[in-house]
Protein backbone atom coordinates (compact mmCIF):
# COMPACT_ATOMS: atom_id res chain seq x y z
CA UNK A 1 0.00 0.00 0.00
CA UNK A 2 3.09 2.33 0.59
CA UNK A 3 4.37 1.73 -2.62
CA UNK A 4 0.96 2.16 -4.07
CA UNK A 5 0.86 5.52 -2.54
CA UNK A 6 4.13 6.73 -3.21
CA UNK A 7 3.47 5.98 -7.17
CA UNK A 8 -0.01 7.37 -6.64
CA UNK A 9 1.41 11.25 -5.41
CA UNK A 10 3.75 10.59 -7.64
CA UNK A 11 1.62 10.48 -11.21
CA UNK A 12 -0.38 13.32 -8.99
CA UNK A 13 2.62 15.74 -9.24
CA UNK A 14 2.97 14.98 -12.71
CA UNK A 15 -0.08 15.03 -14.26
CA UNK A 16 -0.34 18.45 -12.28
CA UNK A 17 2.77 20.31 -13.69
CA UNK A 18 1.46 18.90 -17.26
CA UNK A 19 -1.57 20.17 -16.46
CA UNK A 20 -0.20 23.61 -15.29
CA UNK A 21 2.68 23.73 -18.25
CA UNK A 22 -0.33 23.43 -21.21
CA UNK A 23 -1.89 26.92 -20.17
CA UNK A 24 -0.24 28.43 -22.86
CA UNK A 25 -0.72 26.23 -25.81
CA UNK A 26 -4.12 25.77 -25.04
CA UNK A 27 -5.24 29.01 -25.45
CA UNK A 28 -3.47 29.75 -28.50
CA UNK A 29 -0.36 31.73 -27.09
CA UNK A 30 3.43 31.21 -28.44
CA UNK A 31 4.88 29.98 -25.43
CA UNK A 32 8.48 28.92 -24.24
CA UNK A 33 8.76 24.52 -22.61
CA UNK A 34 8.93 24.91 -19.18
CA UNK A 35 11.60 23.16 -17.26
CA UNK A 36 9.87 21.17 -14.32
CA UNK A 37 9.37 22.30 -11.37
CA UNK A 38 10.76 25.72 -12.16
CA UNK A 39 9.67 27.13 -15.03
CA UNK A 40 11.67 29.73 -15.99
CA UNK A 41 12.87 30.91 -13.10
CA UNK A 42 15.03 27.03 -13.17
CA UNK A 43 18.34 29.33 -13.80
CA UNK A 44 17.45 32.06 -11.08
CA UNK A 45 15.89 29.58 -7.93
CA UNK A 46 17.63 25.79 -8.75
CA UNK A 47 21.38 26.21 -10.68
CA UNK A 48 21.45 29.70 -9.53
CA UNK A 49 23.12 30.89 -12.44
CA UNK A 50 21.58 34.11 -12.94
CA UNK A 51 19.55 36.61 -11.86
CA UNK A 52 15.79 37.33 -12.78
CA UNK A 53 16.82 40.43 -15.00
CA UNK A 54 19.15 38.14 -16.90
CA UNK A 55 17.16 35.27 -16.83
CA UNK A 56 13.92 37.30 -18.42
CA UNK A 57 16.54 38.72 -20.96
CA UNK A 58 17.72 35.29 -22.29
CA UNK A 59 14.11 33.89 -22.78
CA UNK A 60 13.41 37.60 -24.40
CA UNK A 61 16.99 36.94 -26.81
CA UNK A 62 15.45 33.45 -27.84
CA UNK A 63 12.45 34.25 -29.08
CA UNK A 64 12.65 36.88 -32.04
CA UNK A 65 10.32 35.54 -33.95
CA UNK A 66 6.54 36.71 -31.12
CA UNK A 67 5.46 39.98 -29.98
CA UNK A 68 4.81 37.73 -26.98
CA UNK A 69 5.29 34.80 -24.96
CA UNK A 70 3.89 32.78 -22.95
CA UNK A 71 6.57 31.68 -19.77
CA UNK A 72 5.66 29.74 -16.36
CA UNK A 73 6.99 31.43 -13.15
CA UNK A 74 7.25 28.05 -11.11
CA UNK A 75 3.62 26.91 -12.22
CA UNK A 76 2.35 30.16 -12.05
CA UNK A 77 1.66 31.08 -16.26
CA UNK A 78 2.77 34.41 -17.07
CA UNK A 79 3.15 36.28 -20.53
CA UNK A 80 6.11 38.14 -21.60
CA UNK A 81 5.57 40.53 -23.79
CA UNK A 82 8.52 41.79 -26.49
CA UNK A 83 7.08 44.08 -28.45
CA UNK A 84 8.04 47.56 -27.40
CA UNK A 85 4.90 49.81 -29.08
CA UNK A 86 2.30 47.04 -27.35
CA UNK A 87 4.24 46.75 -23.99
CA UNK A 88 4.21 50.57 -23.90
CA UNK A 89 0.04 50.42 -24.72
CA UNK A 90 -0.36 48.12 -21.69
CA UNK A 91 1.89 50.88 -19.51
CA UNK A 92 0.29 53.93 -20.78
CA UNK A 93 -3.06 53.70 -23.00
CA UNK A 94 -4.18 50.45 -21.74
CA UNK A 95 -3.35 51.63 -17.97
CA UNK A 96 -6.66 50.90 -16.91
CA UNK A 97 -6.38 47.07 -17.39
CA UNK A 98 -3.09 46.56 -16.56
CA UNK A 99 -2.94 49.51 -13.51
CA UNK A 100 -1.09 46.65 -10.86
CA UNK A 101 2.37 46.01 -10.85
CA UNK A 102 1.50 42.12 -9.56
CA UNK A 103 3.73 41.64 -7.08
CA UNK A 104 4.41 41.33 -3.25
CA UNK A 105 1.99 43.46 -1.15
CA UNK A 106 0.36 43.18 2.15
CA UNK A 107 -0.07 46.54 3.80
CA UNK A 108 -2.56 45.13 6.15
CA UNK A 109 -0.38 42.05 8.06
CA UNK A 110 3.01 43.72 6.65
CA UNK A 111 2.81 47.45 7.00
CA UNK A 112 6.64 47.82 5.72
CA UNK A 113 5.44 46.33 2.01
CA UNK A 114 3.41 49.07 1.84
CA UNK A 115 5.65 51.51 -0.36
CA UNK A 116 4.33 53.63 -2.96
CA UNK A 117 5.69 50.69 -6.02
CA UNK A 118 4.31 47.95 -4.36
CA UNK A 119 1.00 49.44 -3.70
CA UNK A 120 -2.41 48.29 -5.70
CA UNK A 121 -5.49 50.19 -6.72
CA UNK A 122 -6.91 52.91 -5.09
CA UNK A 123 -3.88 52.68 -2.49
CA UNK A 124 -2.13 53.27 -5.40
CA UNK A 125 -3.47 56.31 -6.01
CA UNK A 126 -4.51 58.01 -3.20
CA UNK A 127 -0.39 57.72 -1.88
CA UNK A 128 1.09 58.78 -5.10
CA UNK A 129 -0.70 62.05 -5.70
CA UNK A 130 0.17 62.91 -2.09
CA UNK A 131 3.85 61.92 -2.93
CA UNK A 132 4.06 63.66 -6.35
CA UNK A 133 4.80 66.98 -4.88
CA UNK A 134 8.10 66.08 -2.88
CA UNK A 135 9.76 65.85 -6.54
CA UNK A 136 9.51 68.80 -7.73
CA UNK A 137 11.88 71.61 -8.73
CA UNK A 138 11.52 73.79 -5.81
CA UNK A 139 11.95 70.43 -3.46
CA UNK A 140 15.07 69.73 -5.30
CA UNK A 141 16.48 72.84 -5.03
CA UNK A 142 16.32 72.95 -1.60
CA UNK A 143 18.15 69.27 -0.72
CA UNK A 144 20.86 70.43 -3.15
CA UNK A 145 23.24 71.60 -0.40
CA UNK A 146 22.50 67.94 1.30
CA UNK A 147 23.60 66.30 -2.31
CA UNK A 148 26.94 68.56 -2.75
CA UNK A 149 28.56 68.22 0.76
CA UNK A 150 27.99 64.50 0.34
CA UNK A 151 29.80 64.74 -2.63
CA UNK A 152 32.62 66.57 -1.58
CA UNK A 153 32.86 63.86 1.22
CA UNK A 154 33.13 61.72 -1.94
CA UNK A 155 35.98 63.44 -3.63
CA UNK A 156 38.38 63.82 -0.44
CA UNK A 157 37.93 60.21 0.09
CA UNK A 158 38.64 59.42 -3.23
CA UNK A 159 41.73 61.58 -3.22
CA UNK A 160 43.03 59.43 0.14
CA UNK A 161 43.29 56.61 -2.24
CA UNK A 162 45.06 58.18 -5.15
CA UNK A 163 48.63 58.88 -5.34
CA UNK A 164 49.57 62.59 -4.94
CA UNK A 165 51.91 62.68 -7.68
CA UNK A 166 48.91 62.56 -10.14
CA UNK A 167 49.52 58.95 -11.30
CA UNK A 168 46.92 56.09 -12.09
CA UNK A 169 45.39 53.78 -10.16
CA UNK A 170 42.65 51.00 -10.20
CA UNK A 171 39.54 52.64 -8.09
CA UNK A 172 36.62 49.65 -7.63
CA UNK A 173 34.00 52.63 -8.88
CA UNK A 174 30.78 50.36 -7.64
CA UNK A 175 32.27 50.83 -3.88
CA UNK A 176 32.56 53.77 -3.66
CA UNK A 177 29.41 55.37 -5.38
CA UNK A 178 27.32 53.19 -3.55
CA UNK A 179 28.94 54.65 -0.72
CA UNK A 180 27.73 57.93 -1.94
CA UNK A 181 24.56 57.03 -2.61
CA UNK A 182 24.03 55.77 0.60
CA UNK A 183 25.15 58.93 2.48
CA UNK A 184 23.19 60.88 0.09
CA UNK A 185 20.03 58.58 0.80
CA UNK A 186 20.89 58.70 4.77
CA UNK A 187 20.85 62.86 4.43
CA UNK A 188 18.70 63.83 1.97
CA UNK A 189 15.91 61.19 2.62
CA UNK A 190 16.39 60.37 6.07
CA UNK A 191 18.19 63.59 7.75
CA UNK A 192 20.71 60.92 9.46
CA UNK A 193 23.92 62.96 9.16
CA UNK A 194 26.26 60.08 8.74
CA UNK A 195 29.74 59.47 6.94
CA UNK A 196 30.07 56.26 5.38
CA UNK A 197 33.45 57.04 3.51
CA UNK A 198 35.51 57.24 7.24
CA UNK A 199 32.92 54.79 8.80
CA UNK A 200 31.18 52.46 6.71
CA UNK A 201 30.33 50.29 10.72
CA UNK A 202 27.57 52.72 10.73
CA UNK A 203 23.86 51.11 11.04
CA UNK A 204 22.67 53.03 8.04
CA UNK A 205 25.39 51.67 5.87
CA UNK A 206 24.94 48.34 7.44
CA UNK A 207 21.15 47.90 5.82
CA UNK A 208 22.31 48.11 2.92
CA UNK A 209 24.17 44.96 3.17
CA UNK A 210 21.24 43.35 3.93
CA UNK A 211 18.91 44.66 1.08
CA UNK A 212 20.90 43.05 -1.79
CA UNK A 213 21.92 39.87 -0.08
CA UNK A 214 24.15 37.31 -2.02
CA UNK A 215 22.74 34.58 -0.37
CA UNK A 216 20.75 31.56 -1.30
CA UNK A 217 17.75 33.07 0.93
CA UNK A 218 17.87 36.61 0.04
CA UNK A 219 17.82 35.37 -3.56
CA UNK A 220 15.10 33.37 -3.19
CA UNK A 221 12.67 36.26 -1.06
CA UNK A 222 13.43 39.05 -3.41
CA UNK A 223 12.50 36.66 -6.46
CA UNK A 224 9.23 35.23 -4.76
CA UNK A 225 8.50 39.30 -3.84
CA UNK A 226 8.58 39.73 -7.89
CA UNK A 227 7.64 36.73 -9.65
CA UNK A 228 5.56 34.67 -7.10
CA UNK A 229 4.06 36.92 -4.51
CA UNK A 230 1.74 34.37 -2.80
CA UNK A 231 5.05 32.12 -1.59
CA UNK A 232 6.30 35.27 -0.28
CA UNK A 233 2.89 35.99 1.41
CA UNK A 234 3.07 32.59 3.19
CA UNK A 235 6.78 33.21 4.13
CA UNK A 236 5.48 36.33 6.08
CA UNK A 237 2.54 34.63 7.74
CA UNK A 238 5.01 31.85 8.78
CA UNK A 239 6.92 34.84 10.36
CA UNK A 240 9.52 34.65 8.68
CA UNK A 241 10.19 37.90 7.96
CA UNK A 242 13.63 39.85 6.03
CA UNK A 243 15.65 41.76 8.90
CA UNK A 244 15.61 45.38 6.63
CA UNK A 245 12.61 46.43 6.56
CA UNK A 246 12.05 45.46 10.50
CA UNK A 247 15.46 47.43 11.16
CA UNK A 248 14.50 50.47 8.96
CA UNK A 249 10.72 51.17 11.24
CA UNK A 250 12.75 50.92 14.53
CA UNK A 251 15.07 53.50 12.38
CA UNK A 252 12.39 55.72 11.27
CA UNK A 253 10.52 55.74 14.66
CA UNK A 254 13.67 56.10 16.41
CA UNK A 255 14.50 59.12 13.94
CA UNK A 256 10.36 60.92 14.04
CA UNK A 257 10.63 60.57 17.64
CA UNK A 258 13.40 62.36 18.09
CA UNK A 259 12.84 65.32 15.77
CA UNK A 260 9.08 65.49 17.40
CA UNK A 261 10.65 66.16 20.45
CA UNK A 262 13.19 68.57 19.83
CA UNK A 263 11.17 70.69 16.84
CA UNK A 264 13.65 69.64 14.45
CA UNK A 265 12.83 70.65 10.81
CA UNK A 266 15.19 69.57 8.01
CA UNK A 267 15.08 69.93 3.95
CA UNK A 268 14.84 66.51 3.27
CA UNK A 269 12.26 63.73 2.28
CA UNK A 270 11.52 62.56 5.60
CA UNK A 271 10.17 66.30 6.46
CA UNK A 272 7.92 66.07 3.95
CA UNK A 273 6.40 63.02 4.98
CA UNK A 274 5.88 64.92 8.51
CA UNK A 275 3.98 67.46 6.83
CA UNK A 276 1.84 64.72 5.22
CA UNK A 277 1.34 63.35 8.10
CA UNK A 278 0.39 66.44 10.34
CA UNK A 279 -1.20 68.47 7.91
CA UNK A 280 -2.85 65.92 5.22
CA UNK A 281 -0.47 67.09 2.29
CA UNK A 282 2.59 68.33 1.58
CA UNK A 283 3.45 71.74 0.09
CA UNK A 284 3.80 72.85 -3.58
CA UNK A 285 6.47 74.98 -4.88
CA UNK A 286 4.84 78.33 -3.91
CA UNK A 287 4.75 77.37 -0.03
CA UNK A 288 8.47 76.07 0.22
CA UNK A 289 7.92 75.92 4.26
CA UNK A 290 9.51 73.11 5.54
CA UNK A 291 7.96 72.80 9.05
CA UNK A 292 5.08 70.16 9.69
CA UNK A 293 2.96 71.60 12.63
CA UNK A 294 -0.53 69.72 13.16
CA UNK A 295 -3.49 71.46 12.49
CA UNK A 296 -5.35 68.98 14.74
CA UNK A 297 -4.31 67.26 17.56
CA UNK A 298 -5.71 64.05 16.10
CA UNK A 299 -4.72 64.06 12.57
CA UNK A 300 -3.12 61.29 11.05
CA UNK A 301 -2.73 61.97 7.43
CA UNK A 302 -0.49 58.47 7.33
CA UNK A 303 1.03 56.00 9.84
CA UNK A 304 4.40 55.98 10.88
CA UNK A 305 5.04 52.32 9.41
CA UNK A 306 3.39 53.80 6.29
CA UNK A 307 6.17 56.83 5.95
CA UNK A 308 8.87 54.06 6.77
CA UNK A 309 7.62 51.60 4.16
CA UNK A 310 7.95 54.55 1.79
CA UNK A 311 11.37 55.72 3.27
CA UNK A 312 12.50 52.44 3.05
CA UNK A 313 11.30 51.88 -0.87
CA UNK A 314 13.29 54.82 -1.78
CA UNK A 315 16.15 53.70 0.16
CA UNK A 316 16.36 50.71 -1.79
CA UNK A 317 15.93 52.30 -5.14
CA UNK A 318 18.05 55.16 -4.04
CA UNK A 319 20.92 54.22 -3.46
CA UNK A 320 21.64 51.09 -5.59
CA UNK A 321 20.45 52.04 -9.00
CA UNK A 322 22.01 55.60 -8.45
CA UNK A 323 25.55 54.34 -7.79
CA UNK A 324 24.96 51.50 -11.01
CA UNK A 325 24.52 54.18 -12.98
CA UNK A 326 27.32 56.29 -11.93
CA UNK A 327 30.08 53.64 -12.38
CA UNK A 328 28.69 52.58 -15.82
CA UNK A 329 28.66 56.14 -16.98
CA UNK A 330 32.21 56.49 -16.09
CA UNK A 331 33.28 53.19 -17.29
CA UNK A 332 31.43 53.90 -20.88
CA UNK A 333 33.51 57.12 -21.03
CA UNK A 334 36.41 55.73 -20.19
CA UNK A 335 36.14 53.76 -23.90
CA UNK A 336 35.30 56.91 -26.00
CA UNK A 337 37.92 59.22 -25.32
CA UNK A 338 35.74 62.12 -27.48
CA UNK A 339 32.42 61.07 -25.41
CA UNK A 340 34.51 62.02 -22.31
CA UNK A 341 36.35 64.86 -23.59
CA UNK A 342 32.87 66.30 -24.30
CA UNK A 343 31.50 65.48 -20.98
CA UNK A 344 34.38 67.44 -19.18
CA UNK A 345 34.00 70.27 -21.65
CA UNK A 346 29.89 70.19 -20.51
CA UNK A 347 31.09 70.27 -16.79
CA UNK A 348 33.34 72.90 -17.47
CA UNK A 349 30.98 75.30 -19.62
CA UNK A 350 27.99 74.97 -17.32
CA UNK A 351 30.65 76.20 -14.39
CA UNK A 352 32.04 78.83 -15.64
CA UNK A 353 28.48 80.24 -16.70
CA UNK A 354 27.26 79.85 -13.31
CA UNK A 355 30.50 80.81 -11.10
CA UNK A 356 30.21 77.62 -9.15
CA UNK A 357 28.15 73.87 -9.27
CA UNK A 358 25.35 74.99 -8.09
CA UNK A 359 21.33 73.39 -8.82
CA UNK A 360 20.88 75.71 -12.28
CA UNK A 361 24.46 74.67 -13.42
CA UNK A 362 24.15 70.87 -12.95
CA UNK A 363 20.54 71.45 -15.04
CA UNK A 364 22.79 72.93 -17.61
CA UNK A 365 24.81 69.89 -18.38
CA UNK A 366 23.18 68.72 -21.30
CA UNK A 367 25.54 66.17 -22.94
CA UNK A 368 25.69 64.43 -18.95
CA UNK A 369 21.49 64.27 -19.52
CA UNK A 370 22.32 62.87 -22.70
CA UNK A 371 25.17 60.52 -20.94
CA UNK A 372 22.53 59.30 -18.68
CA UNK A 373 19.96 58.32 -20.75
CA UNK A 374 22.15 56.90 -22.71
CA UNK A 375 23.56 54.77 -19.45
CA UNK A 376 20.09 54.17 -18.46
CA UNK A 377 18.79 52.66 -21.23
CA UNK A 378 21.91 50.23 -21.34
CA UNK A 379 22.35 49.41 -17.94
CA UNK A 380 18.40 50.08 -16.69
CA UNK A 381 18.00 50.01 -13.10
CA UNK A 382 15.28 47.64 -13.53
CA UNK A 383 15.91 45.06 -15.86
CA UNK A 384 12.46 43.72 -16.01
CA UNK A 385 8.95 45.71 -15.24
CA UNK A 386 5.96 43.69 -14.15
CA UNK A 387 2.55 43.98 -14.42
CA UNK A 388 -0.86 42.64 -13.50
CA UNK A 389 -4.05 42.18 -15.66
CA UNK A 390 -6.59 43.58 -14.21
CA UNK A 391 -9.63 42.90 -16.31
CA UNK A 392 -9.44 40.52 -19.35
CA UNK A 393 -7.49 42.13 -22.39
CA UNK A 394 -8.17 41.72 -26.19
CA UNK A 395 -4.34 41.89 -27.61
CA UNK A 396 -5.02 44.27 -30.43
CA UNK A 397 -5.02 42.86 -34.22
CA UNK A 398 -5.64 39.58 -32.47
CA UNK A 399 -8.19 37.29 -30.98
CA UNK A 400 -5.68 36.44 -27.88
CA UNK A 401 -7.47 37.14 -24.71
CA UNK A 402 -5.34 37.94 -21.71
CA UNK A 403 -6.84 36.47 -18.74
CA UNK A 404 -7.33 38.90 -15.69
CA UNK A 405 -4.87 38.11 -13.12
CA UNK A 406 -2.30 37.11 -15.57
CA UNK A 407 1.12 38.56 -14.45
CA UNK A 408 2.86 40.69 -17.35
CA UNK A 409 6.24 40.87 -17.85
CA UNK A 410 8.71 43.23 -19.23
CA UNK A 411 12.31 42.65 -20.50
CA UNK A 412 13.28 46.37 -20.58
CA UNK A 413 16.76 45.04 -20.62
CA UNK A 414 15.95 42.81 -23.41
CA UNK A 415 14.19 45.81 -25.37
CA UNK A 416 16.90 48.35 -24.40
CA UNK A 417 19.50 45.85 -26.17
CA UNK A 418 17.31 44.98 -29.32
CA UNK A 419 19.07 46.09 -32.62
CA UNK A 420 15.96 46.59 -33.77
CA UNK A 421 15.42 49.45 -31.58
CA UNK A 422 18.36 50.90 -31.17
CA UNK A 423 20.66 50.82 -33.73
CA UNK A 424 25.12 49.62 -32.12
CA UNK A 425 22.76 48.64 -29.05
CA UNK A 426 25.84 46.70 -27.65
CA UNK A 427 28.18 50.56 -28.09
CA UNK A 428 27.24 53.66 -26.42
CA UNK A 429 26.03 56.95 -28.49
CA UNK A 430 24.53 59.16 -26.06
CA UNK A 431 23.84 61.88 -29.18
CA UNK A 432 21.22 58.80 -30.34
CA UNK A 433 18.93 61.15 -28.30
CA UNK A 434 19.73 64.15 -30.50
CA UNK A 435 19.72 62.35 -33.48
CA UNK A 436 16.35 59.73 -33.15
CA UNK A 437 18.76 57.35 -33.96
CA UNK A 438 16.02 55.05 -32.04
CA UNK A 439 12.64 53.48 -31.73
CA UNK A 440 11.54 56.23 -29.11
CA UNK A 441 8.64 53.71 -28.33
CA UNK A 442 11.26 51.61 -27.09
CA UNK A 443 12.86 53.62 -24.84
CA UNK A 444 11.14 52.80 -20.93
CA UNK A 445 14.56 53.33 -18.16
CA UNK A 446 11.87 54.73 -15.86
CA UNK A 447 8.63 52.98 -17.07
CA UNK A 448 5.79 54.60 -18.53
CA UNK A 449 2.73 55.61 -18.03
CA UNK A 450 1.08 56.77 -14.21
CA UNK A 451 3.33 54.70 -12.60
CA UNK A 452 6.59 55.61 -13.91
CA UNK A 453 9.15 56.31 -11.32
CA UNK A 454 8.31 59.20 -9.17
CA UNK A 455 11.94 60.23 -8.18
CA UNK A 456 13.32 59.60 -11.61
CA UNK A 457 14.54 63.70 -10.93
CA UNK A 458 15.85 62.90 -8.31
CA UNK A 459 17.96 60.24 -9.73
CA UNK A 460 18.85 62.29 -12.39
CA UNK A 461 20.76 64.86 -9.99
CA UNK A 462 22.43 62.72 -8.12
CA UNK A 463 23.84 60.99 -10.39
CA UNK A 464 24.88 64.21 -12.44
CA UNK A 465 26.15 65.77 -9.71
CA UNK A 466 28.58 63.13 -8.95
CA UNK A 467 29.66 62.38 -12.27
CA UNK A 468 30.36 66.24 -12.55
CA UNK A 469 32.70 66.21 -9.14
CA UNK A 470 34.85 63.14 -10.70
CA UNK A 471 35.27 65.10 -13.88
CA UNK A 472 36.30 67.90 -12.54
CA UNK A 473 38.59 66.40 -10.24
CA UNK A 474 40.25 63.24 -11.60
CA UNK A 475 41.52 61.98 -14.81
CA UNK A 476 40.10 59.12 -16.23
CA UNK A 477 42.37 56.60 -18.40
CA UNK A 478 40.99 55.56 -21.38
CA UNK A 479 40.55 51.64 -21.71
CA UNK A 480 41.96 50.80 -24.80
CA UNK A 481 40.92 46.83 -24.37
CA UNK A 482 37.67 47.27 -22.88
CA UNK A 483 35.57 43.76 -22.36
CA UNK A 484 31.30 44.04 -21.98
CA UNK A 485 30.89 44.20 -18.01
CA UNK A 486 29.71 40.71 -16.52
CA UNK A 487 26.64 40.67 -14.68
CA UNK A 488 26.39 39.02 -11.16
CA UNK A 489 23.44 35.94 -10.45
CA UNK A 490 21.44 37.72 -7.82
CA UNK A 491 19.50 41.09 -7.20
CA UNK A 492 16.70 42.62 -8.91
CA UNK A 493 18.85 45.59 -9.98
CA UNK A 494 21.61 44.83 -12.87
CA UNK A 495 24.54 44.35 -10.11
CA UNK A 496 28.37 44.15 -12.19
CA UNK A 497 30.08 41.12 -10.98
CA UNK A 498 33.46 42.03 -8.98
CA UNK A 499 32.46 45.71 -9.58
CA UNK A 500 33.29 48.14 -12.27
CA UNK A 501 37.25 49.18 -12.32
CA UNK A 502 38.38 52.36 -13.72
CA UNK A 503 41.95 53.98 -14.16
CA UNK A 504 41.99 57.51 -12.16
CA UNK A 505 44.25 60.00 -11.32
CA UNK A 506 43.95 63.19 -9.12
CA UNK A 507 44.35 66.25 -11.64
CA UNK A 508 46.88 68.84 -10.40
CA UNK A 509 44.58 71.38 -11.21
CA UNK A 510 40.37 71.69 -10.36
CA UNK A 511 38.20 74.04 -10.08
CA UNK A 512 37.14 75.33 -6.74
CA UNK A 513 33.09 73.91 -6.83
């Protein structure tokens, strides 16, 4: 009878994964043979080969020949869609049935997933229109002076590890600018006024080494968050919960608590929040008070594990995809000696018109806006975007019926690299933009659509504003056997394996910014 039962579960699991893997052909779909029990997440979750980004992107280079694809997420059946001008319809025209990004939230039994990009619905919506207004100009402006001393801070520790007489040596870029984004992050988000460059032991700098975790469990968390958000629903009820988020609430309580007390007021994210929370909104451009006094005594605009889920969303985003996109800037230049020559020449023009590097001269630096586009769409900070159906879709020009709940996913990395697209996809032309030497459908590095990344300004000037202090300070070499950067098997985020090395040298003379 044992035996009998063993070969009974047995032909049960079977016929079930059949069962699950024929989704796709039965309902007409071009679809890709899934490998049992993993689908095709088998390289990401079993041989652990590569990461999700990476593993999307191969299934994406494979299959030239569909618009879309059908692809099984363990046994959960999920369509990948390649065609730029229809994914771009499902993020922007089509918003309405496609208006959830599918994957982990539970803002009821797990407050801290409750940031703005997890966020479904009406949640949605209500928190991002009372979030738009922190990224505006005027808010920019005034957590510029928080941006620039971190960056000094950046320089003078760079300069500790070059030699004085001015010649080069290998700097591991990826260290050090995600050291700079995180003290950017910790001051400019938070109002922690730390300095991760002389003391990385700090506990702000310490989350971080828990949010990207090269680990068999943090790879296998973050990937259930994006591709299977039920398992990772049933990992929190189990209680077995990631130590981040937990650490960042005590963090932001510890931090609210504190400036409550003592009538603190800072120009930084986490102000702004306060005046959500005290007053029910936070202030446009033409009322650039900072303060967050209560108009009641009772009002609660927002929770405090509410303001930390969304401190701690933009912590994550902040810091890692800002730093990425530094070092690959820097390392593209450092190929195309007249890409950087015209990149120092921006720096240099935009100073001397403005007397120092100040918020209007780093929005001057056109060919660096170029540069990061250009970075972006290469190395985008999200490989992959995903998607929900929310109410059965008609793809257009055909009778294939996308069922309502059926996750969507994106290969921006795979779309950003098409040669269909964009024309020397594999080289680097940031004048592409000048030129529409590209499909502009194609082009996504923030999304599209209403939920396109909120803070994609913000991004914008941090990462300008450090590429403009290494300019102006350092020499870069130019690389003249330069190999495609290797990409490592875990993170959401496109994470360089061993980091990104470039050839610097202090230059004997800068200009005082």
């Amino acid at each position: 009878m044992f035996l009998y039962l063993i070969i009974f579960v047995c032909t049960a699991i079977v016929l079930y994964f059949k069962w699950c893997y024929s989704y796709w052909q039965n309902r007409g779909f071009p679809y890709v043979k899934a490998k049992t029990p993993y689908g095709a997440l088998d390289s990401v979750i079993r041989t652990w080969k590569q990461s999700v980004g990476i593993a999307m992107y191969d299934i994406y280079a494979a299959t030239p020949q569909h618009k879309m694809v059908g692809i099984y997420l363990l046994n959960r059946p999920a369509l990948m869609v390649r065609d730029a001008h229809l994914a771009r319809n499902i993020l922007t025209r089509d918003f309405n049935s496609f208006h959830d990004r599918g994957i982990y939230v539970d803002e009821i039994h797990d407050p801290m997933s409750g940031g703005l990009y997890f966020l479904k619905g009406q949640q949605w919506k209500s928190m991002r229109s009372k979030l738009a207004p922190s990224f505006t100009s005027g808010k920019l402006r005034g957590m510029f002076g928080l941006i620039d001393e971190v960056s000094h801070r950046m320089v003078d520790y760079m300069k500790t590890t070059l030699p004085e007489d001015g010649t080069y040596k290998t700097v591991e870029a990826k260290h050090v600018f995600v050291t700079y984004g995180i003290d950017i992050i910790a001051s400019s988000i938070f109002g922690l006024d730390v300095n991760s460059f002389k003391d990385n032991q700090n506990e702000f700098f310490a989350l971080s080494k828990n949010v990207n975790e090269n680990s068999y469990r943090g790879k296998l968390r973050i990937t259930c968050q994006y591709m299977y958000p039920s398992l990772e629903k049933f990992f929190q009820r189990l209680g077995w919960r990631e130590p981040a988020p937990e650490y960042m609430k005590k963090l932001v309580r510890r931090t609210i608590e504190h400036r409550d007390k003592h009538n603190i007021v800072r120009k930084d994210m986490l102000q702004l929040l306060l005046q959500l929370r005290n007053t029910g909104k936070i202030n446009d451009d033409n009322d650039l008070e900072w303060a967050a006094k209560k108009t009641k005594d009772d009002l609660a605009a927002i929770s405090m594990e509410l303001i930390a889920a969304q401190l701690f969303i933009f912590y994550v985003a902040g810091f890692e995809t800002s730093s990425a996109t530094i070092a690959f800037t820097l390392y593209e230049l450092s190929q195309y000696p007249e890409l950087l020559q015209k990149a120092q020449e921006d720096v240099k023009q935009a100073y001397e018109k403005h007397g120092s590097l100040s918020y209007d001269a780093i929005t001057d630096m056109k060919f660096l806006d170029l540069c990061f586009m250009e970075t972006a769409r290469k190395y985008p900070g999200l490989p992959v975007l995903n998607r929900e159906c929310t109410e059965d879709y008609t793809i257009p020009d055909t009778d294939l019926v996308i069922k309502k709940g059926t996750p969507i996913i994106i290969s921006l990395f795979g779309i950003h690299r098409d040669e269909k697209y964009f024309p020397n996809a594999l080289g680097y032309d940031p004048e592409r933009y000048l030129n529409k030497n590209y499909e502009e459908a194609a082009f996504m590095p923030f999304g599209e659509g209403p939920r396109h990344c909120i803070a994609q300004r913000m991004g914008r000037l941090i990462v300008k504003v450090a590429l403009a202090h290494v300019l102006t300070n350092f020499n870069i070499k130019i690389n003249e056997n330069p190999v495609e950067i290797e990409f490592d098997n875990f993170g959401i985020p496109i994470m360089p394996k061993g980091g990104v090395p470039l050839l610097l040298s202090r230059k004997t003379e800068t200009m005082k910014i």
